[in-house]
N, C-alpha and C. Protein backbone atom coordinates (compact mmCIF):
# COMPACT_ATOMS: atom_id res chain seq x y z
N UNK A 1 86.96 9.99 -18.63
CA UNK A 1 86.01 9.36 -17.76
C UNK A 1 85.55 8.07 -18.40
N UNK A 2 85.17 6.97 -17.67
CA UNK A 2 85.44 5.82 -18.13
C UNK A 2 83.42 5.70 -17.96
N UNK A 3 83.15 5.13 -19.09
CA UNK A 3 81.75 4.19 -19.09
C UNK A 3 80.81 3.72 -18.75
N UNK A 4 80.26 4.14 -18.05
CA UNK A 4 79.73 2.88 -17.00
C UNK A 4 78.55 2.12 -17.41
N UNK A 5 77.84 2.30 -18.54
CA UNK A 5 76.84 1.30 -18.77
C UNK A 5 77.06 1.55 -20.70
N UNK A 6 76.67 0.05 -21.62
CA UNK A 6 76.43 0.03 -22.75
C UNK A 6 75.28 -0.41 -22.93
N UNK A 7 75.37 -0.16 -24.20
CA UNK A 7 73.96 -0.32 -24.91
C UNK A 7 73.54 -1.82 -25.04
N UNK A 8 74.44 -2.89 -24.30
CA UNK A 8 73.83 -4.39 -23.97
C UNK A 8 72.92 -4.26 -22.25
N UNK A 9 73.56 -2.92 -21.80
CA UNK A 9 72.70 -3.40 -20.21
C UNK A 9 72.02 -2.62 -20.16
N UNK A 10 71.53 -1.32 -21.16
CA UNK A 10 70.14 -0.62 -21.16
C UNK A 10 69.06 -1.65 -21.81
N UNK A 11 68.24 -2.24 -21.39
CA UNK A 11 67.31 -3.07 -22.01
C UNK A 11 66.26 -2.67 -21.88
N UNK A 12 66.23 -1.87 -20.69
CA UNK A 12 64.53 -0.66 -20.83
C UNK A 12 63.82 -1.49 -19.71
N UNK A 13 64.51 -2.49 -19.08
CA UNK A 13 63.88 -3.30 -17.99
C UNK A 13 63.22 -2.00 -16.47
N UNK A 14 63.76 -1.39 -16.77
CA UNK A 14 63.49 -0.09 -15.73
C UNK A 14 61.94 0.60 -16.07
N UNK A 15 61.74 0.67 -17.49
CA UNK A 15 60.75 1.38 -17.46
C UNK A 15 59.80 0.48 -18.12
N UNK A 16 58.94 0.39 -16.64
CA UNK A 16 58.26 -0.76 -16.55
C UNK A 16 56.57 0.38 -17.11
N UNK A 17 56.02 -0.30 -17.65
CA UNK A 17 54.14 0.34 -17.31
C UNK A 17 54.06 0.38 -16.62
N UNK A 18 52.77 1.44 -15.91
CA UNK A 18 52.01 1.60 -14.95
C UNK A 18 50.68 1.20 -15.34
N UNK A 19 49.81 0.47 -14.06
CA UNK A 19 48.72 -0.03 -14.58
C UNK A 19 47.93 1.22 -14.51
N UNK A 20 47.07 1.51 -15.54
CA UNK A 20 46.49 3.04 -15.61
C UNK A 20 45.35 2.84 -14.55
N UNK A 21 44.86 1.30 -14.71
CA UNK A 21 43.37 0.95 -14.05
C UNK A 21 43.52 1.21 -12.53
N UNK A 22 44.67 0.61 -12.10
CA UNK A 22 44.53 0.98 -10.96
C UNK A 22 44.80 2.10 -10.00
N UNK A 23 46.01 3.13 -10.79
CA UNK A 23 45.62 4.73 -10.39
C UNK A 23 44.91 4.72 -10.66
N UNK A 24 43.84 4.97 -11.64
CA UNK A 24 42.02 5.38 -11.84
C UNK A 24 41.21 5.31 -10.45
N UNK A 25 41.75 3.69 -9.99
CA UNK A 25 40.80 3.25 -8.61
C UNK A 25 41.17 3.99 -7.56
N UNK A 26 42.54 4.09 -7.43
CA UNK A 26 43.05 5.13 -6.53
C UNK A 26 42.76 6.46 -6.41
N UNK A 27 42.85 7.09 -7.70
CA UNK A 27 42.13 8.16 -7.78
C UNK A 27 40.40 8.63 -7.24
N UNK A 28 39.84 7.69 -7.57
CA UNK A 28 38.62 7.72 -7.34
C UNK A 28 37.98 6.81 -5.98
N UNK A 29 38.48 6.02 -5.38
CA UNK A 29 38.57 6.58 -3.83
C UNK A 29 38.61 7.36 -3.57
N UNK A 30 40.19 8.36 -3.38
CA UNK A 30 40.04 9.67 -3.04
C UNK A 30 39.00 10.57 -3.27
N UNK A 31 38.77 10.56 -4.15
CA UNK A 31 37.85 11.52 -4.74
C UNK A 31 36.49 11.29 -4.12
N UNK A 32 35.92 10.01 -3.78
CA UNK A 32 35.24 9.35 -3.10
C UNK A 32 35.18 10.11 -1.75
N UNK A 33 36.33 9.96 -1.29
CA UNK A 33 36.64 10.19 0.38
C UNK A 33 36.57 11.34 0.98
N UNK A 34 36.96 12.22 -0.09
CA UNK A 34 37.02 13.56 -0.26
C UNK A 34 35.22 14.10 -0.28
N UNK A 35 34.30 13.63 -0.92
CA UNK A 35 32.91 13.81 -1.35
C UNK A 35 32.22 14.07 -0.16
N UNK A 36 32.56 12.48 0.60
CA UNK A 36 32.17 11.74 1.83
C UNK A 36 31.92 13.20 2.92
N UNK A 37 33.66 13.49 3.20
CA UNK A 37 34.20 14.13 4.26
C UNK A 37 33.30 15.65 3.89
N UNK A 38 33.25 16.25 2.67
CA UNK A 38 32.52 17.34 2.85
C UNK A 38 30.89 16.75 2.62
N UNK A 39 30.52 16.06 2.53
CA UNK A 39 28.65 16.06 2.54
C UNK A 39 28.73 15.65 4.14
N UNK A 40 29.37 14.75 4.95
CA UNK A 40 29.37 14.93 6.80
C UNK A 40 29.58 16.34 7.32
N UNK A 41 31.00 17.06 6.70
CA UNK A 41 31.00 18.51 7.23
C UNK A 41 29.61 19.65 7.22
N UNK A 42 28.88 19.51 5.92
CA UNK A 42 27.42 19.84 5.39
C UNK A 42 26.75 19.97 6.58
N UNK A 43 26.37 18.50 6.54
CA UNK A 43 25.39 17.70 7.34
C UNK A 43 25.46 18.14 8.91
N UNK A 44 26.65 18.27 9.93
CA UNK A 44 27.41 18.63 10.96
C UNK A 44 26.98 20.16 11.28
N UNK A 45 27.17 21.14 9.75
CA UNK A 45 27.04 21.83 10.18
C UNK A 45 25.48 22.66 9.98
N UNK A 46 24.86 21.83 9.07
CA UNK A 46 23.64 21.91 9.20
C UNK A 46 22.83 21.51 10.78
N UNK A 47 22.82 20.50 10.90
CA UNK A 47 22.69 20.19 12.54
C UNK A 47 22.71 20.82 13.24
N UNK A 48 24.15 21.43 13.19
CA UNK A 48 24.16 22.30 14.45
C UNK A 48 23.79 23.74 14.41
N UNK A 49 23.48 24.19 13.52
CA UNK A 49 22.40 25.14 13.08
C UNK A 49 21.24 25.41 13.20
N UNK A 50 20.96 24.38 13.37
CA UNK A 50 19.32 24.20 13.53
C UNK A 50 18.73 23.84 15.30
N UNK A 51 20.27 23.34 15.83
CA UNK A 51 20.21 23.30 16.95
C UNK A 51 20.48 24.24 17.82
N UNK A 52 21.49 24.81 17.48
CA UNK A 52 21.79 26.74 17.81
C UNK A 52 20.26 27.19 17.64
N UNK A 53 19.38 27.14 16.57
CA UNK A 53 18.35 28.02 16.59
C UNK A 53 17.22 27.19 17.78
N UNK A 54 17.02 26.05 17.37
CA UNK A 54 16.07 25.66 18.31
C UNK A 54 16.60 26.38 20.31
N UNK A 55 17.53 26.04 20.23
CA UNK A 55 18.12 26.36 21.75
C UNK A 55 19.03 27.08 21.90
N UNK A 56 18.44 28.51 21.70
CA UNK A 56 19.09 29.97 22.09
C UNK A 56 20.32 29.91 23.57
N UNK A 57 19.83 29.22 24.53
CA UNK A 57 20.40 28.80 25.84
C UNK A 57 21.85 27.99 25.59
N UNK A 58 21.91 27.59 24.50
CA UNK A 58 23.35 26.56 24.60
C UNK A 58 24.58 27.76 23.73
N UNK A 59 24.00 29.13 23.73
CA UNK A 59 24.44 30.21 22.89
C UNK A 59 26.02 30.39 23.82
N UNK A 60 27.13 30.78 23.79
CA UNK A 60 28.09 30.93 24.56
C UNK A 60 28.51 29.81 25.26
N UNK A 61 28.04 28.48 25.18
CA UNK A 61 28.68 27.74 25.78
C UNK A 61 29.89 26.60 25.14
N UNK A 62 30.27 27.03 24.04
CA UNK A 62 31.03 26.60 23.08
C UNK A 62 31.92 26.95 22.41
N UNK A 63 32.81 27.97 22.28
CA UNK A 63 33.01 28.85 21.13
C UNK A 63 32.94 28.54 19.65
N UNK A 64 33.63 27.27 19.78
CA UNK A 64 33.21 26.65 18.25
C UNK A 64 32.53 25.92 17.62
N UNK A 65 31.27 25.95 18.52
CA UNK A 65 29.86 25.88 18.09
C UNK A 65 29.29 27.22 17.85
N UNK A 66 29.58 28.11 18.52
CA UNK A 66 29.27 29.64 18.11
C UNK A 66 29.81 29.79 17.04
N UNK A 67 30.85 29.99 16.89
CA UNK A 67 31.96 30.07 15.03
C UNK A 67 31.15 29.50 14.36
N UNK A 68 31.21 28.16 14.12
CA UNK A 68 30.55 26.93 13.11
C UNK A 68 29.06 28.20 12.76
N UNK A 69 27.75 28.55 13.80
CA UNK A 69 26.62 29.11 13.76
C UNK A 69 26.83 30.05 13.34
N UNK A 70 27.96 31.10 13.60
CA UNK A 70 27.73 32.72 12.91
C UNK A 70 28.65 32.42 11.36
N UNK A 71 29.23 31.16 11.22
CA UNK A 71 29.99 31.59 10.10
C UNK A 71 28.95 31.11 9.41
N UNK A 72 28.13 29.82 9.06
CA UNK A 72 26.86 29.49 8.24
C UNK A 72 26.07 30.31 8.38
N UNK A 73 25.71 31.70 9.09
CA UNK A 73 24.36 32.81 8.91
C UNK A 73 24.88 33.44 7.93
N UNK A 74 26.24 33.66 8.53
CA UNK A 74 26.88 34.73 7.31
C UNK A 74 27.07 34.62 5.82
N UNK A 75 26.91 33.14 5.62
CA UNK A 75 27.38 32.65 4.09
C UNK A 75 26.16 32.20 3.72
N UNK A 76 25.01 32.72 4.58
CA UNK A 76 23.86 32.17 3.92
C UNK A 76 22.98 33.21 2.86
C-alpha cells in the first residue's frame, strides 16, 4: 500500500486552538437561557395557581390548566 501523506505535509495546520473564551460565552448564555425559561415556567405556574384558587368557576374549563393546578398542590 502506497503513502499517502509525509512528514513534510503533516504541519499540524489542522489542529488549530479553540478560543476557550468564547465557548465560556456560549456556554453561559445557555445556561442563562436555560435559568430564564425555568424562573417564567415558576412564575406561569405560580399565577395560575393562585388564579385556579381565586376562581373556583374556571375549574374544568381547561384541562391543562387543571394538570398545571393539581400537579403544583401535589408537589407542594
Amino acid at each position: 500500500m502506497k503513502k499517502t501523506t509525509s512528514p513534510e505535509t503533516q504541519t499540524g495546520r489542522h489542529l488549530t486552538s479553540v478560543d476557550t473564551h468564547r465557548v465560556a460565552a456560549v456556554e453561559d448564555a445557555a445556561a442563562l437561557a436555560i435559568a430564564r425559561r425555568a424562573a417564567l415556567r415558576d412564575r406561569h405556574a405560580q399565577s395560575l395557581t393562585r388564579l385556579m384558587h381565586q376562581r373556583s368557576d374556571l375549574r374544568g374549563v381547561n384541562s391543562l390548566a387543571d394538570f398545571v393546578d393539581d400537579s403544583v398542590r401535589w408537589t407542594a
